[in-house]
N, C-alpha and C. Protein backbone atom coordinates (compact mmCIF):
# COMPACT_ATOMS: atom_id res chain seq x y z
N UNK A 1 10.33 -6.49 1.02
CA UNK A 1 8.89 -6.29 1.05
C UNK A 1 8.50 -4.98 0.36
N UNK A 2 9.34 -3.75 0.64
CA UNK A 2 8.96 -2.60 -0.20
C UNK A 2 9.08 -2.80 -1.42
N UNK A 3 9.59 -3.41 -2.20
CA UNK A 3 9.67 -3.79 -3.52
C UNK A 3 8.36 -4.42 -3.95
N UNK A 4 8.14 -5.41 -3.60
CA UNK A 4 6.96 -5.48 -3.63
C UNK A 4 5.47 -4.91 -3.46
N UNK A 5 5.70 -3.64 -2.79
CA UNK A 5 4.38 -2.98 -2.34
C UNK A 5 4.98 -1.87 -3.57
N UNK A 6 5.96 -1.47 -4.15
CA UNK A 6 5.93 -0.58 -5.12
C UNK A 6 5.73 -1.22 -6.65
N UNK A 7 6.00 -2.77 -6.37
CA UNK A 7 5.37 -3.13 -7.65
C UNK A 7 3.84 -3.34 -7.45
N UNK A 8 3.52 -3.64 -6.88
CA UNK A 8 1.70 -3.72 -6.38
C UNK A 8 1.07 -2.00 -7.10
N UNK A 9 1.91 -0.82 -6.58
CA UNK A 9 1.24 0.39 -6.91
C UNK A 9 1.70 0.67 -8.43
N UNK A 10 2.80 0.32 -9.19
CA UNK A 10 3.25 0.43 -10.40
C UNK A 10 1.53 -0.05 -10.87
N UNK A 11 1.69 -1.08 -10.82
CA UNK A 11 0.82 -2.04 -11.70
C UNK A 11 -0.34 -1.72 -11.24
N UNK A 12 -1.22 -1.10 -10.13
CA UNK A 12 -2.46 -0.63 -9.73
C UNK A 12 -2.50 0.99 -10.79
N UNK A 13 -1.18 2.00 -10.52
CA UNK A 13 -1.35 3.18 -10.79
C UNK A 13 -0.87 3.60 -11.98
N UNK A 14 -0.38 2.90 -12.38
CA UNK A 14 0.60 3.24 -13.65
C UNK A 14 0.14 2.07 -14.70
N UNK A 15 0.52 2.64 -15.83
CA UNK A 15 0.69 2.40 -17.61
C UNK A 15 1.37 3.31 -17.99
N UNK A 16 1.30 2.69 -20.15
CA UNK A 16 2.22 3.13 -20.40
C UNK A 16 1.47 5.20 -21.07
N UNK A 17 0.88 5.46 -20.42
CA UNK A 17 0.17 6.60 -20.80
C UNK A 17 0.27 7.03 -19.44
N UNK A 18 0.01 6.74 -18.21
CA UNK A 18 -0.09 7.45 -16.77
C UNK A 18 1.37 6.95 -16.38
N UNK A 19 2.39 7.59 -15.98
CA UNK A 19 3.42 7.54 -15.33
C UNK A 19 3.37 8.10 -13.77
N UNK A 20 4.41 7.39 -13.20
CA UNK A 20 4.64 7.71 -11.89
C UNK A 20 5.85 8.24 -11.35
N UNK A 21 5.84 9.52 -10.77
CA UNK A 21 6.88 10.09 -10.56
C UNK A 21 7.78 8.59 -9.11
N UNK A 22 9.26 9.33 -9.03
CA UNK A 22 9.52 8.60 -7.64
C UNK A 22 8.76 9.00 -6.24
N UNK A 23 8.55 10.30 -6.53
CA UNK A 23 7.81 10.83 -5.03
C UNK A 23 6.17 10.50 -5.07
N UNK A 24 5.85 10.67 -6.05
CA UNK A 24 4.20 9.56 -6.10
C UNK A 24 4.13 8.82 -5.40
N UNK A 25 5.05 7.62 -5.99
CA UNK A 25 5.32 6.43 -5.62
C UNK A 25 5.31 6.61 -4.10
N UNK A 26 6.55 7.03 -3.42
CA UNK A 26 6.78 7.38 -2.38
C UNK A 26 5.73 7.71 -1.39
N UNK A 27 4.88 8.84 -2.00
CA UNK A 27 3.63 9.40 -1.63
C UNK A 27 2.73 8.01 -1.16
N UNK A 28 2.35 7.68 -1.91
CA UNK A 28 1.06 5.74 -2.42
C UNK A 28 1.55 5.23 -1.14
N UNK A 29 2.65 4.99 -1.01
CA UNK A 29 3.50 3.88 0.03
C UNK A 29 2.78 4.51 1.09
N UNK A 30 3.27 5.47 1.56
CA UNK A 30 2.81 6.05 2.75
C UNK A 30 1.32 5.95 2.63
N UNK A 31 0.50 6.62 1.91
CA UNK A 31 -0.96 6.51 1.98
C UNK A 31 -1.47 5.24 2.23
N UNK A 32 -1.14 4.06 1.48
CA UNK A 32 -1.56 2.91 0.92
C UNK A 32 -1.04 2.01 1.73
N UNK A 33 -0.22 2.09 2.63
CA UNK A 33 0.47 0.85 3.31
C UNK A 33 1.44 1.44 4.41
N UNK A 34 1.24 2.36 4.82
CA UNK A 34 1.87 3.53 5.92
C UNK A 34 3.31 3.05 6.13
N UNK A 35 4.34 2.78 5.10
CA UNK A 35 5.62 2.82 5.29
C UNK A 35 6.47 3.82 4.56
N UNK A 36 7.54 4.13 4.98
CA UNK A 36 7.98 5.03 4.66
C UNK A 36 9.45 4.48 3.58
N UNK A 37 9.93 5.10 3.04
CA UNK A 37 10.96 5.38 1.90
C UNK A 37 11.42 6.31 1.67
N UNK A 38 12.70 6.64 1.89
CA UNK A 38 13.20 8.08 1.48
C UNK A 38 13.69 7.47 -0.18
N UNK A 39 14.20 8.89 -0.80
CA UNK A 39 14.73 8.28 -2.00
C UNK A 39 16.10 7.61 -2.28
N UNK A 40 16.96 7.38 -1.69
CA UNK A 40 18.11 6.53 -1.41
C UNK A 40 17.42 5.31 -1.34
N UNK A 41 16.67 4.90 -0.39
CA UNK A 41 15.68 3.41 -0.59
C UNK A 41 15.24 2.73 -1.94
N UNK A 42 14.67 3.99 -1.86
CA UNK A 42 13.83 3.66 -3.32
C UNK A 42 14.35 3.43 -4.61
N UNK A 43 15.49 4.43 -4.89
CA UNK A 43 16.97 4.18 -6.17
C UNK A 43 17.04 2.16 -5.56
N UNK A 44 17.71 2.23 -4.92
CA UNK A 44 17.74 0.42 -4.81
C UNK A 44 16.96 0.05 -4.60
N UNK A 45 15.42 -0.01 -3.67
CA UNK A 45 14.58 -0.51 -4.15
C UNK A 45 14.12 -0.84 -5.94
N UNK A 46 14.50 0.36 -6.71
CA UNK A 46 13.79 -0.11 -7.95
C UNK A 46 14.79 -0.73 -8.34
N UNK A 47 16.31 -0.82 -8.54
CA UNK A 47 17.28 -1.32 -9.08
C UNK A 47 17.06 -3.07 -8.50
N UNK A 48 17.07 -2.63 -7.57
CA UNK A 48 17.04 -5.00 -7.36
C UNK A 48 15.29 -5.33 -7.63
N UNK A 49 14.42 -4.45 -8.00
CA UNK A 49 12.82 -4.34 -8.66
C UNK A 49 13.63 -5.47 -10.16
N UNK A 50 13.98 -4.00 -10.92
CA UNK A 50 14.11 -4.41 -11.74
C UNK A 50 15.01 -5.59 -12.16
N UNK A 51 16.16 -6.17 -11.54
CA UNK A 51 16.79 -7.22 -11.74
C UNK A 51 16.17 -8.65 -11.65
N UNK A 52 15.38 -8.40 -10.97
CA UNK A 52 14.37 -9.43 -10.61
C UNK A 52 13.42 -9.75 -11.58
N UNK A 53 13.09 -9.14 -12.53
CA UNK A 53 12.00 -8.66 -13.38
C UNK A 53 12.84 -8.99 -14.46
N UNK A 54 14.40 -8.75 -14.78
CA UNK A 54 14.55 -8.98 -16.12
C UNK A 54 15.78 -10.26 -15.77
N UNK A 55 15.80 -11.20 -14.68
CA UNK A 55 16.59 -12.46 -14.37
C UNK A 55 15.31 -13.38 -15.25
């Protein structure tokens, strides 16, 4: 499910001119949907993101 709520904020907050740090991201989650992610999560969160995205 976090994968999904960080692709929801990619694609709300980000292009290819506005980038998003990992702790942004991190930051959004918490603001935007009050769950938490440390960055160990989030490294595999984006890694099976992206596998999914380029299967």
């Amino acid at each position: 499910m976090l994968n999904m709520l960080i692709l929801d904020i990619l694609k709300e907050y980000s292009d290819e001119k506005h980038k998003l740090t990992q702790q942004e991201i991190i930051r959004l989650l918490k603001a935007n949907y009050d769950m938490d992610c440390d960055r160990r999560l989030f490294f595999v969160l984006i890694r099976l993101l992206a596998y999914k995205i380029s299967s």
